[in-house]
Protein backbone atom coordinates (compact mmCIF):
# COMPACT_ATOMS: atom_id res chain seq x y z
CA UNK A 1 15.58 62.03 43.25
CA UNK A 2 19.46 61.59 43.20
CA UNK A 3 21.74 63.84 41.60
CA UNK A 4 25.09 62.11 40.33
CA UNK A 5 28.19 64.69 39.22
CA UNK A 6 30.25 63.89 36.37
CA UNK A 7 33.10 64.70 34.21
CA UNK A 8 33.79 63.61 31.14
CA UNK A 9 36.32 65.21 28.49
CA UNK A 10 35.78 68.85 30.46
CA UNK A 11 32.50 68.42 29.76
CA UNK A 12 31.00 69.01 32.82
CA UNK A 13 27.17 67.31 33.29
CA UNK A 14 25.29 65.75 36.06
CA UNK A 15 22.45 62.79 35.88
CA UNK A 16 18.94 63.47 37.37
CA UNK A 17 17.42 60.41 38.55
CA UNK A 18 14.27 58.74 40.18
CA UNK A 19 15.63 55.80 40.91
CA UNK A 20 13.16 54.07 38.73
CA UNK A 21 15.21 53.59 35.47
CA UNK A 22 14.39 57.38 34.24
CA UNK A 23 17.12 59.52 34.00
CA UNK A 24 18.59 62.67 32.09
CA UNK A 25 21.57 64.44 31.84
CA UNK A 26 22.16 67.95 32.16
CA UNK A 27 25.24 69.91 30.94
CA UNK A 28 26.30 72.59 33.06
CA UNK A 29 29.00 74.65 31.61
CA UNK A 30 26.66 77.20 31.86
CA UNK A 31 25.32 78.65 35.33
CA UNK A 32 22.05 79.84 33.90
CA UNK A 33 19.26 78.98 36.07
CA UNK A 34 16.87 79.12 33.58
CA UNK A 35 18.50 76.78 31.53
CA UNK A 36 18.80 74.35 34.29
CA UNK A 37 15.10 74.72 35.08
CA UNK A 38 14.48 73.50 32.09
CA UNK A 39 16.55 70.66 31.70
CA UNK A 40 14.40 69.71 35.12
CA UNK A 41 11.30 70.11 33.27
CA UNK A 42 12.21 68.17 30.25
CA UNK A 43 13.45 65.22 33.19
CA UNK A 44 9.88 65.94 34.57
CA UNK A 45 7.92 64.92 31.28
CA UNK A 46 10.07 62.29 30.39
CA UNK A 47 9.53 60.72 33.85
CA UNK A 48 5.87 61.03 33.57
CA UNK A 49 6.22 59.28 30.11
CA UNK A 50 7.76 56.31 31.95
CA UNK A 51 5.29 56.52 34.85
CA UNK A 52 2.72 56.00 32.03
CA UNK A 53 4.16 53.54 30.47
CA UNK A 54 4.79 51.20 33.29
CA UNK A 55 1.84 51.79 35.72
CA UNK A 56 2.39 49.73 38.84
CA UNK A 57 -1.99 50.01 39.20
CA UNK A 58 -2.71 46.96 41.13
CA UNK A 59 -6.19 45.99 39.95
CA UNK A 60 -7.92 42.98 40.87
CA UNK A 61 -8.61 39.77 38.96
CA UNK A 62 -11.59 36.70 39.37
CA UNK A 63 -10.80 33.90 37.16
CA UNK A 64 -13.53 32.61 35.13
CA UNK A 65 -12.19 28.98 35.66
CA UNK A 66 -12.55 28.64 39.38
CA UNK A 67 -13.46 31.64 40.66
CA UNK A 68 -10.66 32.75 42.71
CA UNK A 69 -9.74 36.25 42.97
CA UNK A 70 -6.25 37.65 43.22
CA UNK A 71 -4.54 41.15 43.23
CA UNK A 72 -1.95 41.99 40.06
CA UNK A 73 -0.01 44.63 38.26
CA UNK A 74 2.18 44.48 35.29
CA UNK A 75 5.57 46.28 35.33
CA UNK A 76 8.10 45.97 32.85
CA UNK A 77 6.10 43.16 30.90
CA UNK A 78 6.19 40.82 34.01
CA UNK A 79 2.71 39.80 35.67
CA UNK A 80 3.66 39.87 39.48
CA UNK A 81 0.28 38.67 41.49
CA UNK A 82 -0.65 37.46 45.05
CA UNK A 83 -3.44 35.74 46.45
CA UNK A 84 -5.21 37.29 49.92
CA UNK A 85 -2.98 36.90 52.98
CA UNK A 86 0.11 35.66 50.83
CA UNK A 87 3.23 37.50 49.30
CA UNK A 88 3.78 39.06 45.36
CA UNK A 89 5.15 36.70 43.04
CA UNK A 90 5.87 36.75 39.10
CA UNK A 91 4.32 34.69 36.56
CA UNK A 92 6.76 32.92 35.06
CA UNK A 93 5.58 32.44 30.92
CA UNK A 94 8.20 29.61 30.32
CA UNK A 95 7.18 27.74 33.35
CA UNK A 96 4.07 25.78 32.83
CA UNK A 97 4.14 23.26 35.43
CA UNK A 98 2.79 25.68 38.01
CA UNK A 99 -0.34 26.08 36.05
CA UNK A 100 -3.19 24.30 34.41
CA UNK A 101 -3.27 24.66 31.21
CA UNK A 102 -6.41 27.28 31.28
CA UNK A 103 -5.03 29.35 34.36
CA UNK A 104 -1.43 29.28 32.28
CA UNK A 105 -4.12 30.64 29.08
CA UNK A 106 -5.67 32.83 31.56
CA UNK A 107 -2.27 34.74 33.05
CA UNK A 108 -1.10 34.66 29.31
CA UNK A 109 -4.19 37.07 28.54
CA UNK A 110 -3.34 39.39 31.39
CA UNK A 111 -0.08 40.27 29.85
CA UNK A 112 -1.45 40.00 26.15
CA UNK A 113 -4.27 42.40 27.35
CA UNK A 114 -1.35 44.91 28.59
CA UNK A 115 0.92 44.79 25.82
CA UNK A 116 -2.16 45.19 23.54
CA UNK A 117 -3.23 48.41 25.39
């Protein structure tokens, strides 16, 4: 978690982060650490929110046209997969010559099945 310091027309605030796109900003022209606290827990629920919403859960995958079996997660609305023994890469919806038509239909599904859920 970083904590950025900030002034802006004397208003004085700082920006909680995770480093993973959530963030929330906290004025602090008062020194009350009970209002503080809860400016921490109101960061706290709206980074679970975004932890829900973008689950990096890497399940696994066996295609139905040839069998093969990769690992894959969907963050962001990008499919990112890899094959055993070879690095992550993105599925790439526009790009069609990498695929067969089915295995283009089938990665299609994965990311229709995650925006559908």
């Amino acid at each position: 978690m970083f904590i950025e310091s900030k002034k802006l027309l004397l208003m004085a605030y700082f920006t909680i982060t995770d480093g993973n796109g959530t963030t929330h900003e906290v004025d602090v022209l008062s020194d009350d650490p009970a209002m503080i606290a809860d400016e921490f827990k109101k960061f706290e629920k709206k980074k679970l929110i975004n932890d829900k919403k973008n689950q990096n859960v890497v399940k696994s995958f066996t295609s139905k046209i040839d069998g093969s079996q990769f690992d894959y997660f969907i963050s962001d609305n990008i499919l990112s997969f890899r094959y055993k023994g070879t690095d992550w890469q993105d599925f790439v919806p526009n790009d069609k010559r990498a695929y067969t038509k089915q295995q283009h239909l089938e990665m299609m599904s994965l990311l229709e099945d995650y925006k559908n859920n």
